[in-house]
Every structure is written in structure tokens, then in C-alpha cells.
Protein backbone atom coordinates (compact mmCIF):
# COMPACT_ATOMS: atom_id res chain seq x y z
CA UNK A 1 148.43 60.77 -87.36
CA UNK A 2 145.10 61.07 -85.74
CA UNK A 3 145.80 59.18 -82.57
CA UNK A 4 149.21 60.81 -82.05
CA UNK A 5 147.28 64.65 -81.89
CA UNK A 6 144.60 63.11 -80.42
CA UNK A 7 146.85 61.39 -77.47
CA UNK A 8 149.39 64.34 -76.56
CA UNK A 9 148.12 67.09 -73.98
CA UNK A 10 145.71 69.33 -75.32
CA UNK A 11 146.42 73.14 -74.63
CA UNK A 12 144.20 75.58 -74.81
CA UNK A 13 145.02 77.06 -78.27
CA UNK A 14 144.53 73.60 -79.49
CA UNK A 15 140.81 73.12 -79.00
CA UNK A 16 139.46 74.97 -81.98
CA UNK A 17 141.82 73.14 -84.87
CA UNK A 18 141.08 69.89 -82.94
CA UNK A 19 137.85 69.99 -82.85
CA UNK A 20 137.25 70.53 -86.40
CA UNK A 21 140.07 67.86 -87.49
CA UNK A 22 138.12 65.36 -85.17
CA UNK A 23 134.90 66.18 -87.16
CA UNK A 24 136.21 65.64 -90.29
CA UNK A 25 138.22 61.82 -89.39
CA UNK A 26 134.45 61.08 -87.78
CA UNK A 27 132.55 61.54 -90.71
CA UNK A 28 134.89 59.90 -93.08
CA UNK A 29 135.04 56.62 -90.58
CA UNK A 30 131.21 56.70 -90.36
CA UNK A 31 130.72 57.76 -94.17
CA UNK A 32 133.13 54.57 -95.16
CA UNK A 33 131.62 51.87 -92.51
CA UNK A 34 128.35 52.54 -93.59
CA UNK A 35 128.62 51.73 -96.85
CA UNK A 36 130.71 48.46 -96.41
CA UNK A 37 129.64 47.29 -92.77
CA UNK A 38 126.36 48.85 -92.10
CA UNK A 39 124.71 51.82 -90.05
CA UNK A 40 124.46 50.12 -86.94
CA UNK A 41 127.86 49.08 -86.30
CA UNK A 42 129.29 52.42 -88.02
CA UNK A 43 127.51 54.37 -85.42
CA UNK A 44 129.01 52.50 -82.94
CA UNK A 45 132.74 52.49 -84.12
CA UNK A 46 132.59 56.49 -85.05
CA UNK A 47 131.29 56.78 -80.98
CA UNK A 48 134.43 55.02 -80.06
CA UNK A 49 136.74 57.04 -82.38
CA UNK A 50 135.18 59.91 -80.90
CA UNK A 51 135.68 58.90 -77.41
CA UNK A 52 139.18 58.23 -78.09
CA UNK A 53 139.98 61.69 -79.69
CA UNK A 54 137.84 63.66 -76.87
CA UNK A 55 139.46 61.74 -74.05
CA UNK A 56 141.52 64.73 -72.65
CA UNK A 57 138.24 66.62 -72.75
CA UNK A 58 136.11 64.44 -71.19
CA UNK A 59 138.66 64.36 -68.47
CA UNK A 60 138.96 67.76 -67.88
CA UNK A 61 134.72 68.17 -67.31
CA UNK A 62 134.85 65.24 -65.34
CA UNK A 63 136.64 66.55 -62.66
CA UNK A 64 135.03 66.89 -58.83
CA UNK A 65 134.29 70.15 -58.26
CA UNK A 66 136.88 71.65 -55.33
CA UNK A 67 135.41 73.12 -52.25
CA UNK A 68 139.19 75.20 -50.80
CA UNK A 69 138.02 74.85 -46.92
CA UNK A 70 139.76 77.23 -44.31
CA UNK A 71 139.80 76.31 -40.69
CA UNK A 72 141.81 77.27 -37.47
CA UNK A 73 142.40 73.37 -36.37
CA UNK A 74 146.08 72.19 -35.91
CA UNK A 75 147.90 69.18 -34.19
CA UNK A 76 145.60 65.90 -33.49
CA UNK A 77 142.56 68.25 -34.15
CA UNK A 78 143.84 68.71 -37.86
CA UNK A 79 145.00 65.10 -38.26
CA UNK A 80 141.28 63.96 -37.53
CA UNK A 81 139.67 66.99 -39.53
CA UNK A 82 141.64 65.96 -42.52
CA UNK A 83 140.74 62.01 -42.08
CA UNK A 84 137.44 63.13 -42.35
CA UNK A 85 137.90 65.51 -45.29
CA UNK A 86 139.62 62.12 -46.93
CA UNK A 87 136.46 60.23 -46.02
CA UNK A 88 134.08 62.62 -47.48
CA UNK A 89 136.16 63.02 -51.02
CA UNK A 90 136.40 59.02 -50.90
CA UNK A 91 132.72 58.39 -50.20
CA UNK A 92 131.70 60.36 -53.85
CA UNK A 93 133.23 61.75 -56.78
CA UNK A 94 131.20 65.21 -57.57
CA UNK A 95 133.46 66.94 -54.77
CA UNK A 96 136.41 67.50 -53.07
CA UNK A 97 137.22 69.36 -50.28
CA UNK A 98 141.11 71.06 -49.84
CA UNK A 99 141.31 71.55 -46.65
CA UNK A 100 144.03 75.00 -45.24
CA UNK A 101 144.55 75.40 -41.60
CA UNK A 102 145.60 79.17 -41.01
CA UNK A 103 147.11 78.01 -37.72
CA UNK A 104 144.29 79.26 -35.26
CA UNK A 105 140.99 80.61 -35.32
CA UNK A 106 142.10 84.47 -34.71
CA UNK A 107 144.34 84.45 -38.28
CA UNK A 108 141.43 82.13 -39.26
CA UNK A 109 138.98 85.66 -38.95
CA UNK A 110 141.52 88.20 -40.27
CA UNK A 111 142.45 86.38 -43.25
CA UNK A 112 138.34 85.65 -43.96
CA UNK A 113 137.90 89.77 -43.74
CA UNK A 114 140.85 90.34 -46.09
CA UNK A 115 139.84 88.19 -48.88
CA UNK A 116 136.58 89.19 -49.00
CA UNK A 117 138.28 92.93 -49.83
CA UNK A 118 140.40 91.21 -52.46
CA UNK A 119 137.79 89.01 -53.89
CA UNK A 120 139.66 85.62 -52.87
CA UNK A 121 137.49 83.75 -50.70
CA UNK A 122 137.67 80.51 -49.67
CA UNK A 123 134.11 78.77 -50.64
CA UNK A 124 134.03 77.05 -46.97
CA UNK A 125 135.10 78.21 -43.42
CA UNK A 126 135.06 77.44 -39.70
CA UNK A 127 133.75 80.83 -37.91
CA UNK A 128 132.68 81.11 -34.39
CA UNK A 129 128.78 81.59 -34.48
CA UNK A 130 129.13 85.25 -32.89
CA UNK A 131 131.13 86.00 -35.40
CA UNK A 132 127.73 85.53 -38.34
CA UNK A 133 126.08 88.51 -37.96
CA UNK A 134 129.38 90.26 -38.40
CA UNK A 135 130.25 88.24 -41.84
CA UNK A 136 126.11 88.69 -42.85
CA UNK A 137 126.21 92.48 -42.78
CA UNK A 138 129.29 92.85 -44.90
CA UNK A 139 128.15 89.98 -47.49
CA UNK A 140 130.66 87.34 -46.71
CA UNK A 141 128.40 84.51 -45.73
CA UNK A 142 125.89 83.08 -47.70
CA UNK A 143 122.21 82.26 -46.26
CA UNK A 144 122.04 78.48 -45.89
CA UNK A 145 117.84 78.25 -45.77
CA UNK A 146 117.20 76.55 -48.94
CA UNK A 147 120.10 73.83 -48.60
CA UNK A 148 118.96 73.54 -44.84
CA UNK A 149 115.27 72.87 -45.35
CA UNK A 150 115.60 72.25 -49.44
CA UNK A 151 115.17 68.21 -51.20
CA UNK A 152 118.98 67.73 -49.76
CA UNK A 153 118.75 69.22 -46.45
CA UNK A 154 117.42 67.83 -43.17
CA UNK A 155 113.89 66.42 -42.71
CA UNK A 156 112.47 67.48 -39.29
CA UNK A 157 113.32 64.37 -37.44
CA UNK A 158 117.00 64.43 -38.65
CA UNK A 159 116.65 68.40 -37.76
CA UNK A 160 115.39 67.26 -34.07
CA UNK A 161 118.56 64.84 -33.99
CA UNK A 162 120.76 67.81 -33.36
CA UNK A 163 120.37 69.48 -29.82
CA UNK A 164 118.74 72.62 -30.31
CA UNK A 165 121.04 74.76 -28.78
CA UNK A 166 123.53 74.01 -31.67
CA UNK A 167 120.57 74.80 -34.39
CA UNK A 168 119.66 78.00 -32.38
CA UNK A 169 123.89 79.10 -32.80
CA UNK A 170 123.53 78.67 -36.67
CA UNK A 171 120.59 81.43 -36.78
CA UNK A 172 120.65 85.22 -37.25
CA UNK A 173 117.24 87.26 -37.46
CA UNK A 174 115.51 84.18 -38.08
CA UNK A 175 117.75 82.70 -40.92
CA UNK A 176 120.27 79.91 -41.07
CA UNK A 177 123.66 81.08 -41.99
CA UNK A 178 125.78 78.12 -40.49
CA UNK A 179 126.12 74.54 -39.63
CA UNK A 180 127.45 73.59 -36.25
CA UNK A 181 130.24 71.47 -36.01
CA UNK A 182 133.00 71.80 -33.01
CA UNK A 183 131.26 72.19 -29.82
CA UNK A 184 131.89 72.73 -26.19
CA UNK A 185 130.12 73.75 -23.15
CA UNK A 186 131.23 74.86 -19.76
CA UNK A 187 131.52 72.16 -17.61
CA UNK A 188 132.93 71.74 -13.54
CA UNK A 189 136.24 69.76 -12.65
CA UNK A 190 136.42 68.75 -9.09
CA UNK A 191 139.42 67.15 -7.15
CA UNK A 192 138.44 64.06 -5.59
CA UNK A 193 141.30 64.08 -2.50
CA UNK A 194 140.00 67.57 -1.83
CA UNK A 195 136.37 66.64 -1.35
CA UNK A 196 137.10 63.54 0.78
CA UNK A 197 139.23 65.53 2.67
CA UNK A 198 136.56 67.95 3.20
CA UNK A 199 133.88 65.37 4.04
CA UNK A 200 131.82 66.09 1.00
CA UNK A 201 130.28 65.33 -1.84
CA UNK A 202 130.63 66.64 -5.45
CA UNK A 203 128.49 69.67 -5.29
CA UNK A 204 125.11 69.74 -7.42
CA UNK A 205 123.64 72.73 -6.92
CA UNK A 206 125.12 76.42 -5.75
CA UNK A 207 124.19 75.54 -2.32
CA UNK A 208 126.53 72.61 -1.99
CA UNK A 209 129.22 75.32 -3.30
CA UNK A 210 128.57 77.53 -0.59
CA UNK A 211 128.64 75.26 1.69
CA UNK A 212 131.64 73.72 0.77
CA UNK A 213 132.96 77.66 0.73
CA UNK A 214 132.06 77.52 4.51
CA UNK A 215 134.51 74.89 5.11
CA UNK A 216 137.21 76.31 3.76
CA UNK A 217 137.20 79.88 4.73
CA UNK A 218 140.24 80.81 5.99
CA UNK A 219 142.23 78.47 4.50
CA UNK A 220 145.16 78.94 1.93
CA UNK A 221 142.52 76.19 -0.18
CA UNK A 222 139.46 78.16 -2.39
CA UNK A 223 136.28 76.07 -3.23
CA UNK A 224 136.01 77.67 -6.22
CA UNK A 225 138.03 78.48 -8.98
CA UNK A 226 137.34 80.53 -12.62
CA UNK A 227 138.96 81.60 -15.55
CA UNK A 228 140.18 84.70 -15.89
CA UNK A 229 137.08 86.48 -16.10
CA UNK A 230 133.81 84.78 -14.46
CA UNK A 231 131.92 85.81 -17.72
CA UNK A 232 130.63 83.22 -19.05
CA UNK A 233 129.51 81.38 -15.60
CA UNK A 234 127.35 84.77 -14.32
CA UNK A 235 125.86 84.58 -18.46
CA UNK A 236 124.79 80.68 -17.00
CA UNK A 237 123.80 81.97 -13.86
CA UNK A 238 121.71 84.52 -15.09
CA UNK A 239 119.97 82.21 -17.54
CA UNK A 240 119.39 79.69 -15.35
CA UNK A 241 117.03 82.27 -13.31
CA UNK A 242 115.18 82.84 -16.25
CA UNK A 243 117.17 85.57 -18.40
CA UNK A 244 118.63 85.43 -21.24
CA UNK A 245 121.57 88.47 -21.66
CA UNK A 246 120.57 89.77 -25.10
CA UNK A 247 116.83 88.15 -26.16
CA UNK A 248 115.98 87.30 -29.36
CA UNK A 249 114.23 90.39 -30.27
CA UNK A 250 117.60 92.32 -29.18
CA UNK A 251 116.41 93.68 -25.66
CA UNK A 252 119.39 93.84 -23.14
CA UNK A 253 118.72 92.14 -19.60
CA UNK A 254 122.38 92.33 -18.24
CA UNK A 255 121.24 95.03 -15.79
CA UNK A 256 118.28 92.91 -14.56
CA UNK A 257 118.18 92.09 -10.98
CA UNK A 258 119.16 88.45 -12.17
CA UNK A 259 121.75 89.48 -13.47
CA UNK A 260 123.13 91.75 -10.56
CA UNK A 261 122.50 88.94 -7.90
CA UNK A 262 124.46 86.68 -9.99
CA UNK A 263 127.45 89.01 -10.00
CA UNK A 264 127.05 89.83 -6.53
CA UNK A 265 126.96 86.06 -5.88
CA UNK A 266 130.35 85.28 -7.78
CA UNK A 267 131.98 88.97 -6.34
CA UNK A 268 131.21 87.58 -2.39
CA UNK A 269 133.09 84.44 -2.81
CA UNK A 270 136.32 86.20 -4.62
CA UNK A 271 136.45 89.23 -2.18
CA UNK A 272 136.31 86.64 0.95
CA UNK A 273 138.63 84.59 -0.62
CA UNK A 274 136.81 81.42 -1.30
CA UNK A 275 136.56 81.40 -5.07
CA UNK A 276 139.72 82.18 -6.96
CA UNK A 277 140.02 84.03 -10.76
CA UNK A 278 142.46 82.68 -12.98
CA UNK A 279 144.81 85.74 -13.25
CA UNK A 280 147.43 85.93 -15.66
CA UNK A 281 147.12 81.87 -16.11
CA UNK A 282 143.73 82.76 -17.99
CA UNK A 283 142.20 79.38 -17.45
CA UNK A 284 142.79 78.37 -14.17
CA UNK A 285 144.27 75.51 -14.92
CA UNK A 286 147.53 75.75 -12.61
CA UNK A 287 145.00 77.02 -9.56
CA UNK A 288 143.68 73.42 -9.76
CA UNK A 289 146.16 70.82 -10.86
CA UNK A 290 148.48 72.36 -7.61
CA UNK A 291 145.94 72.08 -5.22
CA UNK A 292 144.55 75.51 -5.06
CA UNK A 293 141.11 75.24 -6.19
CA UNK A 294 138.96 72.46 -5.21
CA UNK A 295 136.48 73.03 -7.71
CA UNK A 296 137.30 74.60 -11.22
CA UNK A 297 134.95 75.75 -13.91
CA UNK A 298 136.36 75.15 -17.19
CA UNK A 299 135.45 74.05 -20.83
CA UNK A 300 134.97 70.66 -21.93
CA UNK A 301 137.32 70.76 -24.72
CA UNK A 302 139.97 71.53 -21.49
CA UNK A 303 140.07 68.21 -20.33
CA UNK A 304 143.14 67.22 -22.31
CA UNK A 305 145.19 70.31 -21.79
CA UNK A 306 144.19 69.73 -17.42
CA UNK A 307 145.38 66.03 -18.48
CA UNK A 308 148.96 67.15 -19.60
CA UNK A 309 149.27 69.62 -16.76
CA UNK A 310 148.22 67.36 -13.92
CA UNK A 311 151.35 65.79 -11.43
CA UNK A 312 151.13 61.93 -11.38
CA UNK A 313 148.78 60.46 -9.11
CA UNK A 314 146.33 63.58 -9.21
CA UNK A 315 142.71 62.07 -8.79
CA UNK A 316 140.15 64.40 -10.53
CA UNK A 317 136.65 64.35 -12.19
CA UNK A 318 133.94 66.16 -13.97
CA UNK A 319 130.54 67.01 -13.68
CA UNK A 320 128.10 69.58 -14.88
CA UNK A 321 127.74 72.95 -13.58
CA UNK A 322 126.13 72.87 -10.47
CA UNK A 323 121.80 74.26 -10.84
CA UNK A 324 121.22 78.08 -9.41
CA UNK A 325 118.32 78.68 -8.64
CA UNK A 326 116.90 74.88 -9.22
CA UNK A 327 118.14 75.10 -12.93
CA UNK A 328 121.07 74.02 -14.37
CA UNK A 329 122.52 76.66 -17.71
CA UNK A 330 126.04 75.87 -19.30
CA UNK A 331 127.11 77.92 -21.88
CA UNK A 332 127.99 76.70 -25.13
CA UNK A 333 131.42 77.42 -27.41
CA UNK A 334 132.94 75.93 -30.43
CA UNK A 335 132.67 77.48 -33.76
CA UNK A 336 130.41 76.41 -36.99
CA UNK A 337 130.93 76.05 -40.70
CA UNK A 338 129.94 78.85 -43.61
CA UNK A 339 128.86 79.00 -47.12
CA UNK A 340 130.72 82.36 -48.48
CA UNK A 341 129.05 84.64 -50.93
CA UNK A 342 131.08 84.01 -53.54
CA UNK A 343 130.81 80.18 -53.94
CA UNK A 344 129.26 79.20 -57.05
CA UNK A 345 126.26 77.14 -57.45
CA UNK A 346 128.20 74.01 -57.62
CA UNK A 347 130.26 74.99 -55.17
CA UNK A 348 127.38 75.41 -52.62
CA UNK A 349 125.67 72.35 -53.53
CA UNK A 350 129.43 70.61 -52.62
CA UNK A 351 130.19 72.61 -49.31
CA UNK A 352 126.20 71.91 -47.87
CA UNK A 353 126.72 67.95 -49.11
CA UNK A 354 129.73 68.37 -46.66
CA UNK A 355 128.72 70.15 -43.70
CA UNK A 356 125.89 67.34 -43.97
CA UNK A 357 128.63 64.88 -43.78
CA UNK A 358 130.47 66.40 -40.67
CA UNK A 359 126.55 66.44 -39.31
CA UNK A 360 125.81 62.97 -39.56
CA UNK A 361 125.90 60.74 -36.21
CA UNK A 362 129.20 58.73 -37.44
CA UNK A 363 131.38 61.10 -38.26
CA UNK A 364 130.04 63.72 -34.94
CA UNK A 365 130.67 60.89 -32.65
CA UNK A 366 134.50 60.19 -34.54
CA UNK A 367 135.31 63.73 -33.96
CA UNK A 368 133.97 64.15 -30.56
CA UNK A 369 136.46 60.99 -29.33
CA UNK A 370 139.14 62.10 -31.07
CA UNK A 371 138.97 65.52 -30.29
CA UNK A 372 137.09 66.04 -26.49
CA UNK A 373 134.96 67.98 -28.33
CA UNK A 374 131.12 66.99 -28.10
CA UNK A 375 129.10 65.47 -30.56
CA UNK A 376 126.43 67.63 -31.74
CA UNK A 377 123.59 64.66 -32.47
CA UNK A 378 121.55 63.18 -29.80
CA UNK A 379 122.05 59.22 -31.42
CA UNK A 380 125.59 60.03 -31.44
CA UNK A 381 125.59 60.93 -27.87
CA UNK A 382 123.38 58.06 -26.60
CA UNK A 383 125.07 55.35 -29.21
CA UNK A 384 126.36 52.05 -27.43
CA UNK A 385 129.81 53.16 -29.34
CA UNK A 386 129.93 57.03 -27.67
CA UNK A 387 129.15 55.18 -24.20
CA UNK A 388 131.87 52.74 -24.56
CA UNK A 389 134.14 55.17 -25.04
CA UNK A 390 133.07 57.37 -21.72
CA UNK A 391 133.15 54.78 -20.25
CA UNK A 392 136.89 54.18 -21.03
CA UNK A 393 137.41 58.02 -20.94
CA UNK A 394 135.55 58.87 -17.82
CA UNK A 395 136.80 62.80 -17.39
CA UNK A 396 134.35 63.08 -21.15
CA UNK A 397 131.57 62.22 -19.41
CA UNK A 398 130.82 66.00 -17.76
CA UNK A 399 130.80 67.73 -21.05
CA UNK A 400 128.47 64.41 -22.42
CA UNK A 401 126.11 65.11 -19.14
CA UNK A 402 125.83 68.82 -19.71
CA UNK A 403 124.06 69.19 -23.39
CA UNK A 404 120.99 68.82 -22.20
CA UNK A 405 121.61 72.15 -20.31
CA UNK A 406 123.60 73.81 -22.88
CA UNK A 407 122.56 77.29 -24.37
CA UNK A 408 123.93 79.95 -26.97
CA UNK A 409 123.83 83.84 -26.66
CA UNK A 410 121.70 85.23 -29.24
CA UNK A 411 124.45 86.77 -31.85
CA UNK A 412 124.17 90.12 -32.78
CA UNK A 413 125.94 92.76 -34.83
CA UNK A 414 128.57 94.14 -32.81
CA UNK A 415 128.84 90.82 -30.50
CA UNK A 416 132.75 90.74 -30.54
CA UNK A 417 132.62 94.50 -29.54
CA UNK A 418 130.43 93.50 -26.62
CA UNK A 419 132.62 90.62 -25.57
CA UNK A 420 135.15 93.56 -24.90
CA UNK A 421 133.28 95.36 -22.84
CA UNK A 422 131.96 92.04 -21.12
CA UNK A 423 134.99 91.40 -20.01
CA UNK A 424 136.30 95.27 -19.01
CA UNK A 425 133.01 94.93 -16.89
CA UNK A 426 134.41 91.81 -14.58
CA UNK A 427 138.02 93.32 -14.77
CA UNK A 428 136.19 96.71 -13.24
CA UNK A 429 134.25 94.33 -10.30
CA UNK A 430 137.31 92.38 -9.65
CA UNK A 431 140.66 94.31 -9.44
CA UNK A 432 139.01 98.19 -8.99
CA UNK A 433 136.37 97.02 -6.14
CA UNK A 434 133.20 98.43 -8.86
CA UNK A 435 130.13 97.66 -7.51
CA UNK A 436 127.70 94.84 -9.64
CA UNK A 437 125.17 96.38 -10.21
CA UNK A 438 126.90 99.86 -11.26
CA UNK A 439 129.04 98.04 -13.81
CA UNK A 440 126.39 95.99 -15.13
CA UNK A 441 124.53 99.35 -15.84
CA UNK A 442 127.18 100.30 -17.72
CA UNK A 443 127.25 97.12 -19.71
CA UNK A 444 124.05 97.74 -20.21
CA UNK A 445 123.95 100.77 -21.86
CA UNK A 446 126.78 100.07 -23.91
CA UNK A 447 125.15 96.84 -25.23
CA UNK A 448 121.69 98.84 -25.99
CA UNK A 449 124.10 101.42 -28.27
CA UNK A 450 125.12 98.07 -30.09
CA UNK A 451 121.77 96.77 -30.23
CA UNK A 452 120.08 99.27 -32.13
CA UNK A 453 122.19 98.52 -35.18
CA UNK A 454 120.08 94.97 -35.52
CA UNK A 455 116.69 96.00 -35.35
């Protein structure tokens, strides 16, 4: 009778009666085999019988503890993202991560701000770093210090292993709040029967540009081509003269005269026709493959999508963004992972163990040669394994070359705001002939307005 209650699935109204009944058959075994077998081996036997009766119970508070993980990847870049989730629930047994794409990264952000209003949170989530200060100020995101720097964070040197631009994207007002993860930076693509054609070389520095400008004035052919807006190469412009946009300390700089020469730089080359925007193609991407655009700024993570677009036989490379001003800047993008408010202690301890995971050199390096996105390690990057495979996969090696050079706005409350008005700003230079420097004052005082809420 015992082992046919004790066998069948326990329900909850069952625990109480159980419990007691499984007292009761204990102490009788142990009562009875002590007297006729001895203490020693009755101890034993009534551990057994207990093990036997408790089995569904032990079960049920042996189970992993789930970390639900939202994220915006889909096609090859979910296939690998959920190999690695395997990995990771394989490689222990206190965790495991359920992984939920919500199909891109802008339902990724709405859905994140409605469950935190209806209390259903998902304990991990990709977010864009900009998007941090946002999720801070209205408690969504938890404050990752102690796991970063606690006994099962990372030491120093494995804290030095990760290019500090990427640890510089995971902090707001000092704290960490993120973990970086999928990374890109801006990079150049160039097309090799253009240049030879052309008589030159692939340009280095923003005087080779110009130059190359020079040759083909006049022609149907621009030297230069951008996305739709020219954003975020000015932003790399400007900081490679020494500025940074938005500083640390929240003090605006976008109406510095770096800033304006950098604009007026870019403006010259569109108005004479030399360097061509992207238009209603937003990335430039047909401007290039047909021919248009000799040179084309674009993202790292945009090599396979200029891959699929590209007619047979087209020859083409890339490099990093030529140095202004005898410095090279490239702008870095991607998005991180977050800790939300509501995750339990458990919970936390499961999403940090990993985000360490996705951190480590093997599995950055995997998802950087699966995905064209970078790795965000420095052994990963300079691995014999990573430079086989650039090697084999030479139109990686631009994005590989830049990280040295690779930077990260400083987020602030209100950055997705700005980004609006960033990109009104080059709308208002390009199609309604508004001079740099008067739209960058603009900018400027809008962005000092949105400032003032971080200090």
C-alpha cells in the first residue's frame, strides 16, 4: 500500500496526509529493524524507505532554476543563440535558460516596457546599451556591480580581456547595468575595380578620400557613399578630433567647432556631388553593389546582407574607417544583456553565470563567425582559431581591424529622444540646404534640455 501512494503523482493537496503517513511507516520500519537487525543497518534501510516515498519531492526541489530570456535575434542569428543557450544548460545543472525571440529588437523594447506595467518580466533581456538609462530610471534593470566585481564575477585581468569600449557601453553614472554581447562597429567597404580604375589605393586617412573625390568630380561615379543619415560617421569624426558628443559628466559638445567642421566636411562632398546619402535605400547598400559609390561606410554586421545583394563577379573589400585628423574613431553598435528588477536571487545568480558564459573567449569567438558580429574579447580576437577563419572570410577582417578604434556614446536619459533629433538635424543639412553649424546649435540646445534630467 505504501509504495503504490508513495509511487503515483503527488498533487498538491496530497502533501500534508503524505507526509504524516510516511512518518508513521518510517518509524515502525526503524522501530522493528532495530530490535531484530541492529541500529546501524536500521538507520540505513529507514533512509532508503524514506528516499523512496519522498522521491516525487526530491524531484520537484531538484529542478534547475529557469532563467525565461527575451531577445530580438531570428534566422541563423537565433539558430546559433539557441546552440549556445543548449551549451550553457548542458555544461551545469543549477540553470536553464528558455530562450523567446520577439522577432526584432523594436517589439523586443515595447514588449520589455509593457511587462514591467503588468508585473511579467522576463528575468533576462537583450537591450541596446542606450536604451539603460531609460530601463534604470523606471526600475526595470537591475544594477549588475556586485555580480560584476563580486567572488563570481571578473578578476581584473579577465575584466582587461574585454575591449574597453564594450565595458564603457555596460555603464550608467558610474554603475554596471549590462553585459555586452552582440557587437558591431562602423567599418568602410571599398570596390576594388573602382580603385584600380581610378589609379588608387584604398584610402587610409580623409585625405586619400578627398583626393580620390578629386578624381571623380563630375562623374555619374561618387567616392563616397553613407547611409541614410551621415550620423554616426560626423559622431566618429568629431571624436577622432578630440570630442566626445555628450561627455561623461553630461556636457554637450555637438556645437563645438569639431563638431561643425566635421559636418561641414561631410555637407561639401554631398552638395558637389562626390559623396552620396543612402536615400530611401537607408543603408546604401544598392549605391555600392551597382557601381555608384566607390567607397561605402557601413556596419560590420552588413557584410552578409552586401554579400546577398552583390551581382556575380563583384570584387569588394573592407577596411577601417579612414583617420581624420591623424586619428582613427569608429563607432560602436550591437546591443547588451540585462538583469531585470524582478529576478529573484536565484534567478540573478543564474542569468550573471550566463552572461559570463556568452563572455568567455569560446563562445564570443563562436558567435562572432557565425554571426559577422565581432567578438568582444581580445584572446578571442587574436586566437589562431578567429584568424583562421578571417583568413577564410576575408570581408570580416575590417570590422576585426577596427576594435582597437571603436568607441560608445556616453548613454543618457533621454538618448533615444536625442537620436530623433540627431537625425532631423542631418535631414535639415541635407534636403533643406541648413547650414552646420546653425543646426548643430540647435542640436545642441535640445540635447542640453535632455541633459539636465541626468545630473
Amino acid at each position: 500500500a505504501y509504495a503504490t501512494v508513495a509511487n503515483r503523482s503527488v498533487s498538491r493537496s496530497d502533501y500534508v496526509p503524505l507526509i504524516l503517513f510516511r512518518k508513521r511507516v518510517t518509524f515502525i520500519m526503524k522501530k522493528f529493524v532495530t530490535k531484530f537487525i541492529g541500529a546501524t543497518t536500521a538507520a540505513a534501510l529507514s533512509t532508503v524507505t524514506l528516499a523512496q516515498g519522498t522521491n516525487t519531492l526530491v524531484n520537484a526541489a531538484s529542478k534547475p532554476t529557469e532563467i525565461s530570456f527575451w531577445h530580438g535575434q531570428t534566422g541563423v542569428y537565433q539558430e546559433e543563440l539557441d546552440k549556445q543557450i543548449k551549451e550553457f544548460n548542458d555544461s551545469q545543472s543549477k540553470y536553464k535558460v528558455v530562450g523567446t525571440s520577439q522577432g526584432n529588437y523594436t517589439t523586443l523594447q515595447q514588449k520589455i516596457t509593457a511587462a514591467a506595467k503588468s508585473k511579467t518580466l522576463p528575468v533576462l533581456a537583450q537591450a541596446v546599451y542606450t536604451q539603460v538609462p531609460d530601463y534604470v530610471n523606471n526600475g526595470i534593470v537591475k544594477d549588475l556591480d556586485a555580480q560584476l566585481n563580486g567572488k563570481d564575477g571578473l578578476s581584473k585581468k579577465q575584466q582587461a580581456n574585454i575591449y574597453p569600449g564594450f565595458l564603457d557601453s555596460s555603464k550608467y553614472k558610474g554603475k554596471f547595468y549590462s553585459m555586452p554581447f552582440s557587437v558591431s562597429v562602423r567599418v568602410m567597404f571599398y570596390n576594388k575595380t573602382l580603385l584600380k580604375q581610378y589609379g588608387v589605393d584604398v584610402p587610409k586617412t580623409w585625405d586619400d578620400i578627398q583626393k580620390l573625390a578629386e578624381k571623380v568630380k563630375g562623374t555619374d561615379v561618387a567616392a563616397l557613399g553613407f547611409d541614410q543619415s551621415f550620423d554616426m560617421e560626423w559622431n566618429g569624426m568629431v571624436r577622432a578630433a578630440g570630442k566626445s558628443l555628450v561627455t561623461k559628466n553630461f556636457k554637450s559638445n555637438i556645437a563645438s567647432k569639431q563638431a561643425v567642421a566635421a559636418a561641414d566636411a561631410i555637407n561639401k562632398m554631398v552638395k558637389d556631388g562626390t559623396a552620396k546619402t543612402a536615400g530611401s535605400d537607408i543603408y546604401g547598400t544598392n549605391n555600392f553593389v551597382n557601381g555608384k559609390t566607390i567607397l561605402s561606410y557601413s556596419s560590420s554586421a552588413g557584410v552578409s546582407a552586401t554579400k546577398a545583394q552583390a551581382p556575380e563577379g563583384f570584387e569588394w573589400g573592407t577596411a577601417a574607417i579612414p583617420s581624420y585628423k591623424g586619428k582613427h574613431a569608429t563607432q560602436l553598435a550591437g546591443n547588451s544583456l540585462v538583469v531585470t528588477s524582478t529576478a529573484t536571487k536565484k534567478q540573478t545568480a543564474g542569468a550573471w553565470a550566463f552572461m559570463k558564459f556568452l563572455a568567455s573567449d569560446k563562445q564570443t569567438e563562436a558567435w562572432a563567425e557565425a554571426t559577422g558580429y565581432l567578438p568582444i574579447t581580445k584572446k578571442a580576437t587574436n586566437s589562431k582559431s578567429y584568424k583562421a577563419y578571417l583568413k577564410a572570410n576575408p570581408l570580416a577582417a575590417g570590422g576585426a581591424d577596427s576594435l582597437k578604434y571603436a568607441f560608445t556614446d556616453t548613454p543618457f536619459l533621454g538618448y533615444n529622444e536625442y537620436r530623433t533629433d540627431l537625425v532631423t538635424m542631418t535631414s535639415n543639412i541635407l534636403t533643406k540646404d541648413e547650414a552646420p553649424k546653425k543646426a548643430l546649435k540647435t542640436l545642441d540646445s535640445q540635447v542640453k534640455t535632455l541633459l539636465k534630467a541626468n545630473k
